[in-house]
PDB file of N, CA and C in Angstrom:
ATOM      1  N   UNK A   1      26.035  -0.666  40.243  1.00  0.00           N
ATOM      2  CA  UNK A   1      25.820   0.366  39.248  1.00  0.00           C
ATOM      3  C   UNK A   1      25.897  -0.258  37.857  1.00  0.00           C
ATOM      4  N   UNK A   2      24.786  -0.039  37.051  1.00  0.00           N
ATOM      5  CA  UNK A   2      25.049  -0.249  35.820  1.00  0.00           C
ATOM      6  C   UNK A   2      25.618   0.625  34.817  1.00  0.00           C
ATOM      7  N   UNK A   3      26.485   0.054  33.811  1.00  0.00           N
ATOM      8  CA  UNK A   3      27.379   0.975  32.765  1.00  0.00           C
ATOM      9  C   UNK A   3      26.953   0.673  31.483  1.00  0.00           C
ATOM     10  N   UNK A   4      27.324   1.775  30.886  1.00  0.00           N
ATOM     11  CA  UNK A   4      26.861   1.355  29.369  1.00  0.00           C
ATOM     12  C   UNK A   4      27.806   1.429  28.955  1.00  0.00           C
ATOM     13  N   UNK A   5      28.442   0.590  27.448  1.00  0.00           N
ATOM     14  CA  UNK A   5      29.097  -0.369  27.605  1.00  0.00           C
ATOM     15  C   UNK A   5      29.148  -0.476  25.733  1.00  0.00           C
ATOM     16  N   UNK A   6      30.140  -0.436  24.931  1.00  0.00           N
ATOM     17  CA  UNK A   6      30.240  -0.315  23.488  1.00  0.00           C
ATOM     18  C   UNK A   6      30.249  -2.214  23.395  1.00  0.00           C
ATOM     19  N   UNK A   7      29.672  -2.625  22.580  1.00  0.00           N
ATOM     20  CA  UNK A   7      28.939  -3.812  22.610  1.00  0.00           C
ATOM     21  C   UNK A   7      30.138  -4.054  21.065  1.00  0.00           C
ATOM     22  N   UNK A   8      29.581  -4.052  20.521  1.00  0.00           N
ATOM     23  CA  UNK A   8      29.940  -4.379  18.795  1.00  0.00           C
ATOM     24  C   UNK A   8      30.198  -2.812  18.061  1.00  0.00           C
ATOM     25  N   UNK A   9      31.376  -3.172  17.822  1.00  0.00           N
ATOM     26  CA  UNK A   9      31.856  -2.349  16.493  1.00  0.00           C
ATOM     27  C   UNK A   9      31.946  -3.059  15.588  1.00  0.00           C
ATOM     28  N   UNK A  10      31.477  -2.150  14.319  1.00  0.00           N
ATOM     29  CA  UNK A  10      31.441  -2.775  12.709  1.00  0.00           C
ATOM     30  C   UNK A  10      32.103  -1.713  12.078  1.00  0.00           C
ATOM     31  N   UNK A  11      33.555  -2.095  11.675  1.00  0.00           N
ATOM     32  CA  UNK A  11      34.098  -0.713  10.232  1.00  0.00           C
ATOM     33  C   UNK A  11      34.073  -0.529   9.298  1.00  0.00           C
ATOM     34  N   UNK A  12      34.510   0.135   8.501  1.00  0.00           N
ATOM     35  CA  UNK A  12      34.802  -0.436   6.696  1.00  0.00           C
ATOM     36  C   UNK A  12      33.463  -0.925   6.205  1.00  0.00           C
ATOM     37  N   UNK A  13      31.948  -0.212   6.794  1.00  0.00           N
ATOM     38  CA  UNK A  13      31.071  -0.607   6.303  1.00  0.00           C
ATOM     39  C   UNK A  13      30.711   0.711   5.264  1.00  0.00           C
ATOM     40  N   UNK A  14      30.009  -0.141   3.838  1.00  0.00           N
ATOM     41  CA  UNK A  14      29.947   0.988   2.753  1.00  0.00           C
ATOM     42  C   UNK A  14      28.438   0.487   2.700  1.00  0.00           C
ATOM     43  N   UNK A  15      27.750   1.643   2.343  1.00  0.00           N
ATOM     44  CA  UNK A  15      26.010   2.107   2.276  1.00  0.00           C
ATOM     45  C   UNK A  15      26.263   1.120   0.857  1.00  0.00           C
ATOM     46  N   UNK A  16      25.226   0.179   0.519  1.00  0.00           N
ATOM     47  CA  UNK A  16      24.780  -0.162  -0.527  1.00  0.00           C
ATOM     48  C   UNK A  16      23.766   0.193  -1.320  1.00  0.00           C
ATOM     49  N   UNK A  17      22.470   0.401  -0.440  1.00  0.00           N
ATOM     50  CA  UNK A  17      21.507   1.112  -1.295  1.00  0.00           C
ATOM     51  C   UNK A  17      20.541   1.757  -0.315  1.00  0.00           C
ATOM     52  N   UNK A  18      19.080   2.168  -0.761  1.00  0.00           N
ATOM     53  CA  UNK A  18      18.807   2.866  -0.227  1.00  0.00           C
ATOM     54  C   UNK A  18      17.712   2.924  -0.440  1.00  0.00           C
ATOM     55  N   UNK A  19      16.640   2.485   0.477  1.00  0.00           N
ATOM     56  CA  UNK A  19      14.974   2.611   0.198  1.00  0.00           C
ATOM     57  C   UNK A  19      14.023   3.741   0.937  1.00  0.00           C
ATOM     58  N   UNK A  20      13.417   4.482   0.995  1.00  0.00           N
ATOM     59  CA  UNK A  20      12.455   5.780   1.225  1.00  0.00           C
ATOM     60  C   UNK A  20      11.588   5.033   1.523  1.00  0.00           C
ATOM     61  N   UNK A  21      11.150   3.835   1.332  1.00  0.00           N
ATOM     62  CA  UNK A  21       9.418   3.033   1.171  1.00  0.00           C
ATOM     63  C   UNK A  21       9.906   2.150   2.390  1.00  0.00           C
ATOM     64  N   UNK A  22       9.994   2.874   3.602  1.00  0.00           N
ATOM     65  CA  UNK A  22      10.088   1.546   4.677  1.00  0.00           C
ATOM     66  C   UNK A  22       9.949   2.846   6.024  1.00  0.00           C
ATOM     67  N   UNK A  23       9.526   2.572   7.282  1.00  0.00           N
ATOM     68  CA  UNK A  23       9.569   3.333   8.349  1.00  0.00           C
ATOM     69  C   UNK A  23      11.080   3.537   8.716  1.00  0.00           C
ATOM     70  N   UNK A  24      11.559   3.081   8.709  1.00  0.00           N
ATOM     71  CA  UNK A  24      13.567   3.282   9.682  1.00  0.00           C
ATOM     72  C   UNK A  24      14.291   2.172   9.641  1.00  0.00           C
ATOM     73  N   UNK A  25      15.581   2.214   9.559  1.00  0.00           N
ATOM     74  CA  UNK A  25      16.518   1.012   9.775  1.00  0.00           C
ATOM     75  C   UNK A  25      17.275   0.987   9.437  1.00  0.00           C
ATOM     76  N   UNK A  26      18.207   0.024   9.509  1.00  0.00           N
ATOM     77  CA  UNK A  26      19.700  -0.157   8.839  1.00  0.00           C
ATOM     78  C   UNK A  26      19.773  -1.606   8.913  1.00  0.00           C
ATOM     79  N   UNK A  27      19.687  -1.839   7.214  1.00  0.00           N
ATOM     80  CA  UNK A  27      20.063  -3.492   6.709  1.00  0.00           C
ATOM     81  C   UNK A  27      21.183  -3.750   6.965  1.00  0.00           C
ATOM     82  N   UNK A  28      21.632  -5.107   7.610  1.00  0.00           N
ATOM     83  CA  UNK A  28      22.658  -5.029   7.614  1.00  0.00           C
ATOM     84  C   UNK A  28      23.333  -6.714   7.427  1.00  0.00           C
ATOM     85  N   UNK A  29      23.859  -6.890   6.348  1.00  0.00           N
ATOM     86  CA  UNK A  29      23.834  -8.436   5.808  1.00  0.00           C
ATOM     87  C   UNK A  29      24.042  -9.361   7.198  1.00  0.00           C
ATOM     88  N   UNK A  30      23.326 -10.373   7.349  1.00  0.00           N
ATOM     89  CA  UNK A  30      22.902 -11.312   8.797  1.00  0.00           C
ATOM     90  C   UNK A  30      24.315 -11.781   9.076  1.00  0.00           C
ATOM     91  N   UNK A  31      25.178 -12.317   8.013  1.00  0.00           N
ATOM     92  CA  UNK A  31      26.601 -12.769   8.586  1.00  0.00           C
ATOM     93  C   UNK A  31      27.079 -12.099   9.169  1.00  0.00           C
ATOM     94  N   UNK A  32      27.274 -10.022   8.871  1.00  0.00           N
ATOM     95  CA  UNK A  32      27.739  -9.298   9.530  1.00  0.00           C
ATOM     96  C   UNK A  32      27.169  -9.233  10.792  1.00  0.00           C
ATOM     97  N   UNK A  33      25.950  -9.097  10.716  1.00  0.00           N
ATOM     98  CA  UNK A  33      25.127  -9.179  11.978  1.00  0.00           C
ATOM     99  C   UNK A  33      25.409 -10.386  13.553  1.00  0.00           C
ATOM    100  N   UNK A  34      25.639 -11.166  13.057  1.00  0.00           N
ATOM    101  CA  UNK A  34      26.109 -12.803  13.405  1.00  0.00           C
ATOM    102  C   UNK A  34      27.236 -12.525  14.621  1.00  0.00           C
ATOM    103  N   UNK A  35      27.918 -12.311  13.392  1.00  0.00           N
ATOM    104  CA  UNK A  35      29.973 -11.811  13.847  1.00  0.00           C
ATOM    105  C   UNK A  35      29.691 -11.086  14.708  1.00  0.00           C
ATOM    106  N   UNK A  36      29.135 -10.045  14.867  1.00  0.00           N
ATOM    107  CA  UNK A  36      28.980  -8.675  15.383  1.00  0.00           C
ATOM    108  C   UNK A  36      28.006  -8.431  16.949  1.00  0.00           C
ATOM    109  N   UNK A  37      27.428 -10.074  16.908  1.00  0.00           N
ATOM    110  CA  UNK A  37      26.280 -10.216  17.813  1.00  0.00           C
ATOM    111  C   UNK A  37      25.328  -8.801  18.167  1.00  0.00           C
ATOM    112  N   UNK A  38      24.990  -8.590  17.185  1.00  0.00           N
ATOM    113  CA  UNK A  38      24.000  -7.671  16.897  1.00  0.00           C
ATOM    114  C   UNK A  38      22.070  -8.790  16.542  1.00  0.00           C
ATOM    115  N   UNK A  39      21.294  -8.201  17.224  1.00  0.00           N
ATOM    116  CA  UNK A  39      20.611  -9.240  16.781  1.00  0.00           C
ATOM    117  C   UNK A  39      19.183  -8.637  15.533  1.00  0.00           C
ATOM    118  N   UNK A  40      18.326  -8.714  15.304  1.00  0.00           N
ATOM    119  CA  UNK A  40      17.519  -8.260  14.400  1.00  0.00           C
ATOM    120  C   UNK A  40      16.204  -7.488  15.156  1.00  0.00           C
ATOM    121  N   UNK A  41      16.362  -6.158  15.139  1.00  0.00           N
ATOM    122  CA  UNK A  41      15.372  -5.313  16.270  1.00  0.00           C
ATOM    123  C   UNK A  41      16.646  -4.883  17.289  1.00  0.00           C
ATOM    124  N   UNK A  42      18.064  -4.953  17.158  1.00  0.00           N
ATOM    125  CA  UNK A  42      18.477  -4.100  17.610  1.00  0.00           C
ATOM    126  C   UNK A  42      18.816  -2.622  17.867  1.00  0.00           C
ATOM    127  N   UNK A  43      18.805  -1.736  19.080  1.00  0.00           N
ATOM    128  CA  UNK A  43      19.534  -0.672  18.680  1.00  0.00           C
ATOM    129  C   UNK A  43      20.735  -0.380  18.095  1.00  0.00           C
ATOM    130  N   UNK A  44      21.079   0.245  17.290  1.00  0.00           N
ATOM    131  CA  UNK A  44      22.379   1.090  16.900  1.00  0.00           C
ATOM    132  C   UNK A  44      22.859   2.008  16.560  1.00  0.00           C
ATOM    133  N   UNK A  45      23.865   2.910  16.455  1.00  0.00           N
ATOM    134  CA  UNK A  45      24.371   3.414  16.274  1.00  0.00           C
ATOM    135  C   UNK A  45      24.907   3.779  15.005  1.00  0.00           C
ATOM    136  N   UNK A  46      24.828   4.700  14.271  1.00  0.00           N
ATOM    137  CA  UNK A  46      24.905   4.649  12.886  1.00  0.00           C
ATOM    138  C   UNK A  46      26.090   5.711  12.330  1.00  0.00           C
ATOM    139  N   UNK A  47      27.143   5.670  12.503  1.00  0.00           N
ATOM    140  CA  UNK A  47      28.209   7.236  12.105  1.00  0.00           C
ATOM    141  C   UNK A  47      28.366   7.651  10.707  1.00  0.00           C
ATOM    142  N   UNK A  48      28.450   8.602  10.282  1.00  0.00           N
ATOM    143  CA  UNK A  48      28.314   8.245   8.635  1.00  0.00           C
ATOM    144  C   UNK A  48      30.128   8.850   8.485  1.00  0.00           C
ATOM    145  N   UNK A  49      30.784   8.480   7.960  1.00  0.00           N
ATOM    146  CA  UNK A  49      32.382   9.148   8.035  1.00  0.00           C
ATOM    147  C   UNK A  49      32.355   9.815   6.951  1.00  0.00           C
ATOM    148  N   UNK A  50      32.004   9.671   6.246  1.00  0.00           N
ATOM    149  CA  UNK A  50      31.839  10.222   4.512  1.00  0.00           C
ATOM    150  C   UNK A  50      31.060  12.080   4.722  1.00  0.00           C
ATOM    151  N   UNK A  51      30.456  12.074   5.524  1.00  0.00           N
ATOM    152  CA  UNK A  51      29.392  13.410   5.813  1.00  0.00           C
ATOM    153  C   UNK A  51      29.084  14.144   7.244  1.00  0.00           C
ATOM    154  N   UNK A  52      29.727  13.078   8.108  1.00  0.00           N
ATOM    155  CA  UNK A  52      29.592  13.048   9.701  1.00  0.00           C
ATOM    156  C   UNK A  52      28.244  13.261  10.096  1.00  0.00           C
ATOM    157  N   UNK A  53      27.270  12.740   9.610  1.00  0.00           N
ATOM    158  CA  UNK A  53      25.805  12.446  10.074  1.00  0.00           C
ATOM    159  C   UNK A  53      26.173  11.490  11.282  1.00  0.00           C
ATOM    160  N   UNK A  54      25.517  11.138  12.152  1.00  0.00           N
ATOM    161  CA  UNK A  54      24.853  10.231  12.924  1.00  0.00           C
ATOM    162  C   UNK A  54      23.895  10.004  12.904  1.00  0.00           C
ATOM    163  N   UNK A  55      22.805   8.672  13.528  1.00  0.00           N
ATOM    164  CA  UNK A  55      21.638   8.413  13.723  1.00  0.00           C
ATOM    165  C   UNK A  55      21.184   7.204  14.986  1.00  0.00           C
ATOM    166  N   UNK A  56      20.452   7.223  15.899  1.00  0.00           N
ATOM    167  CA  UNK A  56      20.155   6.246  15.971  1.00  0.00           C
ATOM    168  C   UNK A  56      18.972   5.271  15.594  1.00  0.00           C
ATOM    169  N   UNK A  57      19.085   3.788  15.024  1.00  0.00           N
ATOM    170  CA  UNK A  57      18.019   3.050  14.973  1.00  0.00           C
ATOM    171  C   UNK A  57      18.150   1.708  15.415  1.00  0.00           C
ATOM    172  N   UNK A  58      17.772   0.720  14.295  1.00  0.00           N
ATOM    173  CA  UNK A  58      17.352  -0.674  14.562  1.00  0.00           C
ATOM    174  C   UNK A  58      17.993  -1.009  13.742  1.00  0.00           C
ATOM    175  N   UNK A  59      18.464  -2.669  13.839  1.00  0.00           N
ATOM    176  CA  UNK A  59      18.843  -3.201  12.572  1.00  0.00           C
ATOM    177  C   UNK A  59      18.070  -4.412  12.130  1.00  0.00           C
ATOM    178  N   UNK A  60      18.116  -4.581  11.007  1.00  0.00           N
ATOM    179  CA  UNK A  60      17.405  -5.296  10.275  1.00  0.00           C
ATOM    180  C   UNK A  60      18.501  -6.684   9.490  1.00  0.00           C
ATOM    181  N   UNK A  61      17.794  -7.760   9.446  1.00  0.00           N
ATOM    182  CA  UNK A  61      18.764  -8.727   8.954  1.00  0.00           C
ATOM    183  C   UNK A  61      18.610  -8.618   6.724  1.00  0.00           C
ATOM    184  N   UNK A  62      19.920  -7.992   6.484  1.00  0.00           N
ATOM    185  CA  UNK A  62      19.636  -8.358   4.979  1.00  0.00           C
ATOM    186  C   UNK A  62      20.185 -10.132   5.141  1.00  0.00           C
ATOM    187  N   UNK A  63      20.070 -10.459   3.565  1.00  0.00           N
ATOM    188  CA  UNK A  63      20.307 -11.987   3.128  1.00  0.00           C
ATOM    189  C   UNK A  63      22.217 -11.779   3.230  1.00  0.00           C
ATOM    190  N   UNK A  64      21.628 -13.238   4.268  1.00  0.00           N
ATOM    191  CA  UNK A  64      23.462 -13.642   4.592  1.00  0.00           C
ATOM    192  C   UNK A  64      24.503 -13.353   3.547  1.00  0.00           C
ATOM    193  N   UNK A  65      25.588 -13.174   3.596  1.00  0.00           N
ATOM    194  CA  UNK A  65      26.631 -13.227   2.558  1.00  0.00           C
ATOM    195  C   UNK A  65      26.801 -12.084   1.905  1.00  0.00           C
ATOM    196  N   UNK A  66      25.196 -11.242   1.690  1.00  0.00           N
ATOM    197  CA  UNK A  66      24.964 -10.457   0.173  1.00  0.00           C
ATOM    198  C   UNK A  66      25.795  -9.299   0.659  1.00  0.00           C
ATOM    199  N   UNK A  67      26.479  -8.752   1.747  1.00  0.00           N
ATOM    200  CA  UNK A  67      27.284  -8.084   1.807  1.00  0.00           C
ATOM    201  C   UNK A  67      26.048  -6.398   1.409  1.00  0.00           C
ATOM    202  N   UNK A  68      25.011  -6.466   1.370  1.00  0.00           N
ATOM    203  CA  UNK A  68      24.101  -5.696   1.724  1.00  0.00           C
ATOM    204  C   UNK A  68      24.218  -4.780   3.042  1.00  0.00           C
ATOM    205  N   UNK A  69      24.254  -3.363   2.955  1.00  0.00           N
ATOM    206  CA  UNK A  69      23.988  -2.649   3.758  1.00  0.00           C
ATOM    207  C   UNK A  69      23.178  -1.349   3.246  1.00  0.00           C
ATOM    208  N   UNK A  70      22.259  -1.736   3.826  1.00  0.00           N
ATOM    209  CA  UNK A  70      20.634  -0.613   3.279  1.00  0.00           C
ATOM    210  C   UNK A  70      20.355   0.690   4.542  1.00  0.00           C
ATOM    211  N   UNK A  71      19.895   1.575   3.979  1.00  0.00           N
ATOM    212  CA  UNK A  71      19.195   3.065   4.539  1.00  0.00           C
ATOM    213  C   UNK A  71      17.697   2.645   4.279  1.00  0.00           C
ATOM    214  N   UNK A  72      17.331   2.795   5.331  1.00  0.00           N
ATOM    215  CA  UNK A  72      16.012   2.484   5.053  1.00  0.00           C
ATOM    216  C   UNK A  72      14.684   3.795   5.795  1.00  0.00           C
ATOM    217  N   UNK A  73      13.628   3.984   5.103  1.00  0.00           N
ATOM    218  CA  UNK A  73      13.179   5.209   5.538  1.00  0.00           C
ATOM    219  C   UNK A  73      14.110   6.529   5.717  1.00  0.00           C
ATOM    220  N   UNK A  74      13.373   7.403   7.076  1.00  0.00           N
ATOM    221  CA  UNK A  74      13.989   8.121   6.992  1.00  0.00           C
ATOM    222  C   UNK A  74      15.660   8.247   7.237  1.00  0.00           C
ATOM    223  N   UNK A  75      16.025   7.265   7.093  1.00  0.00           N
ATOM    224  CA  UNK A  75      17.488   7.812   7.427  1.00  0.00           C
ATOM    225  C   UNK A  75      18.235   7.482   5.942  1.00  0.00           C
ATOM    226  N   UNK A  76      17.640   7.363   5.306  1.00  0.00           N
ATOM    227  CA  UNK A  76      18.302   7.583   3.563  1.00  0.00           C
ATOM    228  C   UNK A  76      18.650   8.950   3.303  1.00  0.00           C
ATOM    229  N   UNK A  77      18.149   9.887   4.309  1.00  0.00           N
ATOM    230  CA  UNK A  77      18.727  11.234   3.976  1.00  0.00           C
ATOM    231  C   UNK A  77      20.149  11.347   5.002  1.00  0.00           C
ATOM    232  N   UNK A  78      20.961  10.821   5.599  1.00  0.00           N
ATOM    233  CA  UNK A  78      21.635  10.501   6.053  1.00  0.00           C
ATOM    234  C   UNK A  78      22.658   9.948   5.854  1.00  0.00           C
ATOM    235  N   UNK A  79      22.656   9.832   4.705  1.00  0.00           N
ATOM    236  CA  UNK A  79      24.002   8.808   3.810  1.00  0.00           C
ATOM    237  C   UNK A  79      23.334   8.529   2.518  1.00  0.00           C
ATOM    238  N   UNK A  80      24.749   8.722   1.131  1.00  0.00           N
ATOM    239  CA  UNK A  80      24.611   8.168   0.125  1.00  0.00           C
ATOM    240  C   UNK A  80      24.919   6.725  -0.381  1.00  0.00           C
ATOM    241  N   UNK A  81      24.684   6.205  -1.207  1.00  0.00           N
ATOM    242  CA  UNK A  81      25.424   4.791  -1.604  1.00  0.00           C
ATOM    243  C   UNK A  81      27.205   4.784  -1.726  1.00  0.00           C
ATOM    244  N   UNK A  82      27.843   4.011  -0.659  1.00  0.00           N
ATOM    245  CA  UNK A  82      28.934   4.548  -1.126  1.00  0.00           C
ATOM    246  C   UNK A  82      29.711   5.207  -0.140  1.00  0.00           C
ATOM    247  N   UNK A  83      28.818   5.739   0.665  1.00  0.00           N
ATOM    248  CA  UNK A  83      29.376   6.333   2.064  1.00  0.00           C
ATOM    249  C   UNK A  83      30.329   4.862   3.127  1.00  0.00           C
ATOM    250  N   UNK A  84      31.433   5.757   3.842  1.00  0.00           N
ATOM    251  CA  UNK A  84      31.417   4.617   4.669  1.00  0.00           C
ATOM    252  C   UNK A  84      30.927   5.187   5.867  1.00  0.00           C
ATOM    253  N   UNK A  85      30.349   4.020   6.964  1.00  0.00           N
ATOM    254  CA  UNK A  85      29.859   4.188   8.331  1.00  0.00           C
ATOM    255  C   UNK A  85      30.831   3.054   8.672  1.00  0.00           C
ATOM    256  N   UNK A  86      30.287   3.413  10.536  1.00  0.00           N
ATOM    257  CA  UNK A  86      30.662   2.351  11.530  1.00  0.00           C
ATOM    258  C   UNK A  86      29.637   2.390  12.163  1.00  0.00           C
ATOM    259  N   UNK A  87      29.476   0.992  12.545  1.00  0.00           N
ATOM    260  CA  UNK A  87      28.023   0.983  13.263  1.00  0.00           C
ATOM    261  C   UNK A  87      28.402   0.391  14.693  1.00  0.00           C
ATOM    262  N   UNK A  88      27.527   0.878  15.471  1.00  0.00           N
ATOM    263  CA  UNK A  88      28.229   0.379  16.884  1.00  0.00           C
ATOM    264  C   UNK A  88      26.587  -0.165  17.796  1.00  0.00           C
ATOM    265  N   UNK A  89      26.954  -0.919  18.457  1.00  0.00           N
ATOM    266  CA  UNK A  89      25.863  -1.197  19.498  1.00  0.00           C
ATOM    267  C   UNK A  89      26.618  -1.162  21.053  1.00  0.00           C
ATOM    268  N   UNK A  90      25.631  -1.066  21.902  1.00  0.00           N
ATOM    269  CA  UNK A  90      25.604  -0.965  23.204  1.00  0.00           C
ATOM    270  C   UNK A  90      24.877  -1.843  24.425  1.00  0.00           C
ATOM    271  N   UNK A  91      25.580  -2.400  25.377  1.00  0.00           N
ATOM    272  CA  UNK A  91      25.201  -2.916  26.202  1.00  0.00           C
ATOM    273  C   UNK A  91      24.842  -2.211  27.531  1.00  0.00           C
ATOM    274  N   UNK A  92      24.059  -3.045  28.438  1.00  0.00           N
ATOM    275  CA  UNK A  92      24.207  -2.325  30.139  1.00  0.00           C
ATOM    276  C   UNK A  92      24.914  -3.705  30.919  1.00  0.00           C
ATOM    277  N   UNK A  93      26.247  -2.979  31.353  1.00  0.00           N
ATOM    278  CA  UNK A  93      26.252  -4.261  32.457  1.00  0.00           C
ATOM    279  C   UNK A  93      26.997  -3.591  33.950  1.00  0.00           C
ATOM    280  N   UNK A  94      26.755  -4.723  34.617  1.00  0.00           N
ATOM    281  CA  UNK A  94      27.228  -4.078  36.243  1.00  0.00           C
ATOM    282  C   UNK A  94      28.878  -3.697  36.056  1.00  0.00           C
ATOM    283  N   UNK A  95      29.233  -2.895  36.872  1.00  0.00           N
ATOM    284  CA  UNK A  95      30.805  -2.352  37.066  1.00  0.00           C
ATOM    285  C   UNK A  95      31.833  -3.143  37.050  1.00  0.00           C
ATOM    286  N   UNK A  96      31.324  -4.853  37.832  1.00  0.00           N
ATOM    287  CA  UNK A  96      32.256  -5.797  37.856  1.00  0.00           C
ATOM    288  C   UNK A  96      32.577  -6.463  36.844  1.00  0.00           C
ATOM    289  N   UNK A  97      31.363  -6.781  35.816  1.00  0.00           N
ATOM    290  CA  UNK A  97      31.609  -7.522  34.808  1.00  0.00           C
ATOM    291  C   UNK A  97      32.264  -6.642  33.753  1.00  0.00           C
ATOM    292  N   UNK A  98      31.793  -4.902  33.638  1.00  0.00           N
ATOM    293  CA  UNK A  98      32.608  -4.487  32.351  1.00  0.00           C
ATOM    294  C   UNK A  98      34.092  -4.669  33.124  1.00  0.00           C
ATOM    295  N   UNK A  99      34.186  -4.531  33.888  1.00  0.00           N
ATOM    296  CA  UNK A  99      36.311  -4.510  34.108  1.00  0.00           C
ATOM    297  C   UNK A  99      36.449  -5.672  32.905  1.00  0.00           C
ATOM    298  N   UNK A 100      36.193  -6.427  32.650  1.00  0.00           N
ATOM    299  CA  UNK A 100      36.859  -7.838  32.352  1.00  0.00           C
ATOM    300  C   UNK A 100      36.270  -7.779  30.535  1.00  0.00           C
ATOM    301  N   UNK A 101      35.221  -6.832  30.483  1.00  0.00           N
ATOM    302  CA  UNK A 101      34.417  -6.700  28.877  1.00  0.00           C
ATOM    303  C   UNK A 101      35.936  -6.074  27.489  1.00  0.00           C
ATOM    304  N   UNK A 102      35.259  -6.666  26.616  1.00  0.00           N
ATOM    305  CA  UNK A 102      36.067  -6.486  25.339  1.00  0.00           C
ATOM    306  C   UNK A 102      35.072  -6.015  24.173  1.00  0.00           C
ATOM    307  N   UNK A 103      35.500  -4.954  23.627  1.00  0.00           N
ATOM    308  CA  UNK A 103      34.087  -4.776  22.821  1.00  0.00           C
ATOM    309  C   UNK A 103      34.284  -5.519  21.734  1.00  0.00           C
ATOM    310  N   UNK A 104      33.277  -6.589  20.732  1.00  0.00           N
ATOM    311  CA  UNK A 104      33.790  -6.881  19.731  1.00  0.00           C
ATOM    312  C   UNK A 104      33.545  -6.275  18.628  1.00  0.00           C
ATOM    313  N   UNK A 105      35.064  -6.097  18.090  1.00  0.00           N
ATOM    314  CA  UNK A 105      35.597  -5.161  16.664  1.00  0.00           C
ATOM    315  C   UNK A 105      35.186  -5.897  15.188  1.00  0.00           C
ATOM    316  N   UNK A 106      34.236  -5.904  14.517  1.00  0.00           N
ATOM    317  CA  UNK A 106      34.335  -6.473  13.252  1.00  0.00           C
ATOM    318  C   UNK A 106      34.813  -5.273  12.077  1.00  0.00           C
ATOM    319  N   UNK A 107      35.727  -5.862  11.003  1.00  0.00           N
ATOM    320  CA  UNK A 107      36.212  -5.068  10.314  1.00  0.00           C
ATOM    321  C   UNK A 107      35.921  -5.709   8.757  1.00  0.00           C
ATOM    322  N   UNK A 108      35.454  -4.822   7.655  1.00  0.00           N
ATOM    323  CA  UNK A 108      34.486  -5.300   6.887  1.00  0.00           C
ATOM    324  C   UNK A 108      35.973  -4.952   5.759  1.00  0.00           C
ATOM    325  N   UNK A 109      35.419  -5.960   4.373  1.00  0.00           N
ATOM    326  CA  UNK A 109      36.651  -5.484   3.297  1.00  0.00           C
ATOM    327  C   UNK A 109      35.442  -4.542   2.519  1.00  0.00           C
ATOM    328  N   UNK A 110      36.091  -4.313   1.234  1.00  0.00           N
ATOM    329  CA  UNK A 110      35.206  -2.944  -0.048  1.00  0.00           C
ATOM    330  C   UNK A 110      33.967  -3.656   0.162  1.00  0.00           C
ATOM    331  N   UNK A 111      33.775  -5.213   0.230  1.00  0.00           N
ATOM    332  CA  UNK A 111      32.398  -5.680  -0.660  1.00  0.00           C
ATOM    333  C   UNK A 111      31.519  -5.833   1.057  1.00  0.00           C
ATOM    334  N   UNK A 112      31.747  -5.294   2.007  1.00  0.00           N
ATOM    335  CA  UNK A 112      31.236  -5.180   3.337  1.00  0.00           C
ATOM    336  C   UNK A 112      30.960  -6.896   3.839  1.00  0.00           C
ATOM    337  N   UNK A 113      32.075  -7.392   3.454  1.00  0.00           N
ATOM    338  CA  UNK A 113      32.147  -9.035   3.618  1.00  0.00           C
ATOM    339  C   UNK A 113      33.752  -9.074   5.011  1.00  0.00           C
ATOM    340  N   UNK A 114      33.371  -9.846   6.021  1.00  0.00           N
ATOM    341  CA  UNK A 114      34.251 -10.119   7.332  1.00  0.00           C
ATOM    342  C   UNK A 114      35.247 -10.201   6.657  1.00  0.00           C
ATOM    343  N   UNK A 115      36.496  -9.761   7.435  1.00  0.00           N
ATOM    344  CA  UNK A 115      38.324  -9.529   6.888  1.00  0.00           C
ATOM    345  C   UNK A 115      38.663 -11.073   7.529  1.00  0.00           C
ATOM    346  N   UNK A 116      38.904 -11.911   7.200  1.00  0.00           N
ATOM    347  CA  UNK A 116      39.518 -12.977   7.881  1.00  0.00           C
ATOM    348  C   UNK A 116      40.382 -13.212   8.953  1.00  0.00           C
TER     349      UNK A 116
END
């Protein structure tokens, strides 16, 4: 039997900006992405804590470091700059292997840069 399976959590993530001129997505700076083994064309999970929106989409790699996290298309109506989210992804794996699975937790500081 296959399970689905919380893959990557990301916290303490704050909306940086916000573009209307794109089909869907969620930027999400590549280091975070990295840590988070999230890859670029992934699904995710999008919570908004600030408004309690949800969404699901894709993520997109912003430029390493820049601590960038973008709304892109329609889901800019979904969160302001400033909001915090958690973004989560998901796996499928067989029954035997999740017993032994750990989801990995990344936890972001104000500037949405990895907590050491």
């Amino acid at each position: 039997m296959l399970r689905t399976l919380c893959k990557s959590k990301i916290t303490n993530v704050f909306i940086t900006d916000k573009d209307s001129h794109y089909s869907g997505s969620l930027g999400i700076d590549k280091a975070v992405m990295e840590e988070a083994d999230i890859l670029p064309g992934e699904q995710v999970h999008v919570l908004n804590m600030s408004n309690g929106e949800r969404l699901i989409t894709y993520a997109i790699e912003e430029k390493e470091n820049s601590g960038k996290i973008v709304l892109y298309g329609p889901a800019v109506r979904k969160g302001e700059t400033g909001d915090e989210l958690v973004v989560l992804a998901y796996c499928l794996m067989e029954t035997e292997e999740s017993r032994a699975f750990s989801t990995r937790h990344i936890r972001l500081d104000s500037n949405n840069q990895i907590r050491g």
